[in-house]
Structures are given as structure tokens and as C-alpha cells.
Protein backbone atom coordinates (compact mmCIF):
# COMPACT_ATOMS: atom_id res chain seq x y z
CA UNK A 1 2.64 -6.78 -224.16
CA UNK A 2 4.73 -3.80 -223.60
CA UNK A 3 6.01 -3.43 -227.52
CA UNK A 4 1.90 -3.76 -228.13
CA UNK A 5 1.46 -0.50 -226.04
CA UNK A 6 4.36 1.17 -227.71
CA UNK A 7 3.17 0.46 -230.74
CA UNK A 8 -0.19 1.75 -230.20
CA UNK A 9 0.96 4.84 -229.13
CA UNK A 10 2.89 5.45 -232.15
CA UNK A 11 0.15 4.48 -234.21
CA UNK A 12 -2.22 6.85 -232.76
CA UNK A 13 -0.07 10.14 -234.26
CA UNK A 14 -1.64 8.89 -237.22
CA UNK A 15 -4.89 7.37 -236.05
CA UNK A 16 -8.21 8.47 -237.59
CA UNK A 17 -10.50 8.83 -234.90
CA UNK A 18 -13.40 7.95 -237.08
CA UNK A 19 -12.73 4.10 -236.89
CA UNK A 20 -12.25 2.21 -233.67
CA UNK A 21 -9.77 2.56 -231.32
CA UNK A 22 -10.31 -1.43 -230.60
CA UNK A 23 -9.80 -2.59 -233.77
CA UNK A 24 -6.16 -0.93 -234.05
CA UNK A 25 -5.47 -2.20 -230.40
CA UNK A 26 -6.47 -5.48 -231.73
CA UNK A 27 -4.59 -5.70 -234.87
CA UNK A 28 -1.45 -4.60 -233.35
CA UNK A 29 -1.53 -7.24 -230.97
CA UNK A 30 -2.33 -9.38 -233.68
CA UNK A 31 0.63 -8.29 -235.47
CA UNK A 32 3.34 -8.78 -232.57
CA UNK A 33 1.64 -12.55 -232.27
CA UNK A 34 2.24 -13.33 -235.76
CA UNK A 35 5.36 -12.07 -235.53
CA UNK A 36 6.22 -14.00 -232.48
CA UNK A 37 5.34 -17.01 -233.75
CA UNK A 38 7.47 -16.55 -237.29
CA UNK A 39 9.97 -16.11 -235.28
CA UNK A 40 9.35 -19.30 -233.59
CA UNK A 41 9.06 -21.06 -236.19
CA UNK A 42 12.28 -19.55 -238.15
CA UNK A 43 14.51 -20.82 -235.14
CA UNK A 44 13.04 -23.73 -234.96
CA UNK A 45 13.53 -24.43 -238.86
CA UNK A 46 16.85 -23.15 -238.58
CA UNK A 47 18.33 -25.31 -236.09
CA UNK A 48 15.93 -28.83 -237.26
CA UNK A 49 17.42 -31.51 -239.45
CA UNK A 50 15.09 -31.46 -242.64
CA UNK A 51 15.03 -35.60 -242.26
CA UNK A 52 13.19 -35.22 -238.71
CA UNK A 53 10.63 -32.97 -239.73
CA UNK A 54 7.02 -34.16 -240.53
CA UNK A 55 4.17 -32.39 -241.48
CA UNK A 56 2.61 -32.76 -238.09
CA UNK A 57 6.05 -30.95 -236.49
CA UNK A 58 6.17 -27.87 -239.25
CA UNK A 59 2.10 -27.23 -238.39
CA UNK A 60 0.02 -25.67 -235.45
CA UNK A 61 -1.65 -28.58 -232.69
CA UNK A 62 -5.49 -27.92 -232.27
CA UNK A 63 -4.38 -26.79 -228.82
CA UNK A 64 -2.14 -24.37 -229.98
CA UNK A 65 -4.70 -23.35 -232.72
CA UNK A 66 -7.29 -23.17 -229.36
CA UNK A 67 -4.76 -21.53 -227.28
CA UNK A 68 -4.04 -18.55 -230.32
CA UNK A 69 -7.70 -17.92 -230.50
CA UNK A 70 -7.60 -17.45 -226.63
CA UNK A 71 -4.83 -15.12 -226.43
CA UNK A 72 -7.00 -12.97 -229.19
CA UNK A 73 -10.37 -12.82 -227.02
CA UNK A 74 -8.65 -11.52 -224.24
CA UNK A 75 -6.90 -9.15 -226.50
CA UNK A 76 -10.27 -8.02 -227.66
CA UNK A 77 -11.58 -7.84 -223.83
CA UNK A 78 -9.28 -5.61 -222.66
């Protein structure tokens, strides 16, 4: 949450104030997640043995999928 707030106050040296300050907030956030979760998912590939991976392991649950679109509404209620 912090590098979000960091971020967004780097990014608005450069912000045009004719679009919405939500929207940057929002895809900043977005960004760190994604990044987050690459990161995740690079560790966990890293350290797996290729024979014990299944499709179902390598891919998002529908509670995770659920849980993602969660963090992203509160994102966009703040």
C-alpha cells in the first residue's frame, strides 16, 4: 500500500489534471498487484518440480479470481 502512495505521488509531477485523479490511483494499484502476483508466481515456478505441476496449480482458483476483484473495489472506494 505504501509503494502505491509513493508511486502516485511521483506520478502526479506529470499528471494531467484533465483526466481523473481515480483512475491513476486505480491503475497504480493495479500495477503493484500484478506485479505482486508475477512475482508470486516466478518463485513459485522457480522452486516447483515441472513433473508436479498441473494446470489447475500454474492457474488462478475462482476464489482467488473473487478475492482479486475484491481487493480492486476497495481500491476504487477509497
Amino acid at each position: 500500500m505504501q509503494d502505491t502512495f509513493a508511486d502516485l505521488r511521483e506520478a502526479l509531477e506529470g499528471f494531467r489534471y484533465d483526466a481523473s485523479v481515480r483512475t491513476l490511483v486505480f491503475t497504480i494499484a493495479r500495477n503493484k498487484l500484478n506485479g505482486h502476483l508475477r512475482r508470486i508466481m516466478r518463485d513459485r515456478d522457480r522452486n516447483a518440480d515441472p513433473g508436479e505441476l498441473s494446470l489447475a496449480t500454474i492457474g488462478t482458483s475462482p476464489s482467488e479470481r473473487i478475492a482479486l476483484k475484491g481487493k480492486g473495489r476497495f481500491l476504487l472506494s477509497a
